[in-house]
Protein backbone atom coordinates (compact mmCIF):
# COMPACT_ATOMS: atom_id res chain seq x y z
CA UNK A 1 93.76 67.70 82.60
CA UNK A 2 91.82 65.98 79.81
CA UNK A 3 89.31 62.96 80.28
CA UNK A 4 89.57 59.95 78.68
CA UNK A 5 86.41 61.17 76.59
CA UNK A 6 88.00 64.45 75.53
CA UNK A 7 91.39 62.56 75.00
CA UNK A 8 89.66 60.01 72.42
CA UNK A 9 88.92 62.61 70.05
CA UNK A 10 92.65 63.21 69.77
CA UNK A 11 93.55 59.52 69.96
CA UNK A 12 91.69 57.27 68.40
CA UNK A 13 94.01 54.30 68.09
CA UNK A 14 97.81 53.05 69.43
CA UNK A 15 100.38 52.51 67.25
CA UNK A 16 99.48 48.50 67.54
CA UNK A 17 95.86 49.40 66.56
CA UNK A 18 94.12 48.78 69.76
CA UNK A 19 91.50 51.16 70.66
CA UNK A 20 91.43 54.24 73.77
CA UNK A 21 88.60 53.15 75.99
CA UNK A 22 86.90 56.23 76.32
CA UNK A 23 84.24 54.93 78.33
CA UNK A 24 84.84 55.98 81.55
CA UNK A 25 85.40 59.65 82.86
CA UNK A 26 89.08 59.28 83.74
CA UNK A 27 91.33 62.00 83.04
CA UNK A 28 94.98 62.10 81.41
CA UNK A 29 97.13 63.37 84.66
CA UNK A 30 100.06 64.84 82.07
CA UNK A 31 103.75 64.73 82.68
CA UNK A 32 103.70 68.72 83.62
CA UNK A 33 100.90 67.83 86.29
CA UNK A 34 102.97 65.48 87.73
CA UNK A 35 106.17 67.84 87.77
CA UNK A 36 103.76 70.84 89.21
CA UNK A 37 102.91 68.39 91.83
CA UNK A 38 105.78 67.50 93.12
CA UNK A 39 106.98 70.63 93.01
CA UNK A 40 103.90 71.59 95.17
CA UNK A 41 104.89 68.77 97.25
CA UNK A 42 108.24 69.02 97.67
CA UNK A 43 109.16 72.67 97.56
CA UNK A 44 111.83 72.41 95.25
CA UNK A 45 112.27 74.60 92.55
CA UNK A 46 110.80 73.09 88.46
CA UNK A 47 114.32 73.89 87.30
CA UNK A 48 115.35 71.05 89.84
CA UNK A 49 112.20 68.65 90.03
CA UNK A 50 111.51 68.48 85.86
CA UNK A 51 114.84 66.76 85.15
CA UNK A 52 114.53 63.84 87.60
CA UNK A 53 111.10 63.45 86.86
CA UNK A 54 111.93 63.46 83.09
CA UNK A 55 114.72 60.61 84.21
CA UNK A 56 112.97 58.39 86.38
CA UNK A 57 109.72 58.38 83.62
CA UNK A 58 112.80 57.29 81.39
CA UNK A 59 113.85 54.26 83.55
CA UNK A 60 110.74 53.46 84.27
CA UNK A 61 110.37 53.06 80.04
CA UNK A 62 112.99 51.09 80.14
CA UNK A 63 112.79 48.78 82.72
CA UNK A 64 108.76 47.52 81.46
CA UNK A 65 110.75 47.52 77.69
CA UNK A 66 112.82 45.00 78.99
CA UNK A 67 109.77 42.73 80.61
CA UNK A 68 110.88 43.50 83.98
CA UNK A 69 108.44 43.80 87.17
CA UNK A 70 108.31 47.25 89.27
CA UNK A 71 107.73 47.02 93.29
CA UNK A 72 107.54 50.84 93.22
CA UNK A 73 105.50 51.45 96.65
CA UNK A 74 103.31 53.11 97.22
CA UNK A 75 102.34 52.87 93.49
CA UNK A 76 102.33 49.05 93.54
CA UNK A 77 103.71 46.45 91.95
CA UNK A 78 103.58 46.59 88.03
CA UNK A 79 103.94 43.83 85.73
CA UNK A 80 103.73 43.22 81.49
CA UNK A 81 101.41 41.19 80.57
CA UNK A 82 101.44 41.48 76.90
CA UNK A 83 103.37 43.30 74.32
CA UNK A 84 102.75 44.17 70.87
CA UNK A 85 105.05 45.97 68.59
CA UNK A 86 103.06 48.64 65.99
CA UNK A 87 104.70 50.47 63.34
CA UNK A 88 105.36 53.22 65.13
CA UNK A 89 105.35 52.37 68.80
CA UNK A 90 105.38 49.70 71.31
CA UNK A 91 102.10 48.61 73.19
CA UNK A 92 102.36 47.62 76.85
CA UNK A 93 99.49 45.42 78.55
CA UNK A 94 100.25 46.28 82.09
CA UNK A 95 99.06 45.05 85.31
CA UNK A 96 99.24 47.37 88.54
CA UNK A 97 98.77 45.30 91.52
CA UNK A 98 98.34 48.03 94.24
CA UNK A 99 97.45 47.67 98.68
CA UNK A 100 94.24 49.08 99.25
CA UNK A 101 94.26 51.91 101.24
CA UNK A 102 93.97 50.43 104.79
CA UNK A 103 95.08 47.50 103.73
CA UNK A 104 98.60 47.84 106.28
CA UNK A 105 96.32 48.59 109.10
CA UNK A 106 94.05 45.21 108.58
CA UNK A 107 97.18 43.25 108.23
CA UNK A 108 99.22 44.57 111.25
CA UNK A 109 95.82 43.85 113.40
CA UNK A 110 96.02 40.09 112.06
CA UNK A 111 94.23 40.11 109.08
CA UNK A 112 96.69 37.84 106.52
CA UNK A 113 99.81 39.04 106.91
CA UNK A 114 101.50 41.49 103.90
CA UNK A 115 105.13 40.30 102.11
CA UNK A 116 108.32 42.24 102.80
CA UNK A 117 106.82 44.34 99.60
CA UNK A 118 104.24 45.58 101.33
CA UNK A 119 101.21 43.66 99.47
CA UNK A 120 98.61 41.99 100.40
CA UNK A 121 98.68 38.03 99.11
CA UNK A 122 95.34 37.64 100.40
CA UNK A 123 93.83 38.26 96.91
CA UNK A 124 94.60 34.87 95.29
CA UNK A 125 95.32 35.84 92.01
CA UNK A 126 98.31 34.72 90.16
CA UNK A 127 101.82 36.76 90.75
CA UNK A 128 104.85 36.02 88.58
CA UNK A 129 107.74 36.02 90.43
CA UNK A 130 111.25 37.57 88.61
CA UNK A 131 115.38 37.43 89.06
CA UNK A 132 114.38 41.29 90.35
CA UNK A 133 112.64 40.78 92.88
């Protein structure tokens, strides 16, 4: 894995000319990290786990192409904010509204109750509701 430090040398700027922040010490979890995990995870065989990895990244392209909203627990919910188009590629602004870890708990004790989606509405912050959901 690369951090976002090591990853800004290599990209500099998006397609749409906005710039990597490189300021914090995140690092770039890869597509072949993610199919090594959850082949760790599962026990299935990479032969198996790369293709429907490699499909469900694809939907998942799709789907925030089209504008839609994702309620992908226990990821969150995703939303596009903004979009820009650049000459070569297409920049998402996303939004990942995600239960902090816990979170269940508090609200099954009586803390304010969590939606059928499994978030937390206690946060106050604007959602926008879609024909998806």
């Amino acid at each position: 894995m690369k951090t976002a430090a090591e990853a800004s040398e290599i990209i500099t700027e998006t397609g749409g000319g906005a710039k990597v922040a490189s300021g914090n010490n995140a690092t770039i979890y890869r597509k072949k990290e993610l199919v090594d995990a959850v082949v760790a995870s599962s026990g299935l065989k990479k032969k198996t786990v790369k293709p429907v990895v490699d499909a469900v990244l694809a939907e998942i392209g799709v789907a925030l192409s089209r504008g839609d909203a994702l309620n992908m627990p226990p990821l969150g919910k995703l939303l596009v904010n903004r979009t820009k188009d650049g000459p070569a590629s297409e920049v998402l602004i996303l939004k990942l509204r995600r239960v902090k870890p816990g979170a269940r708990a508090r609200a099954l004790a009586g803390a304010p109750q969590a939606d059928a989606s499994g978030e937390d509405d206690a946060g106050g912050d604007d959602d926008t509701a879609t024909a998806a959901e």
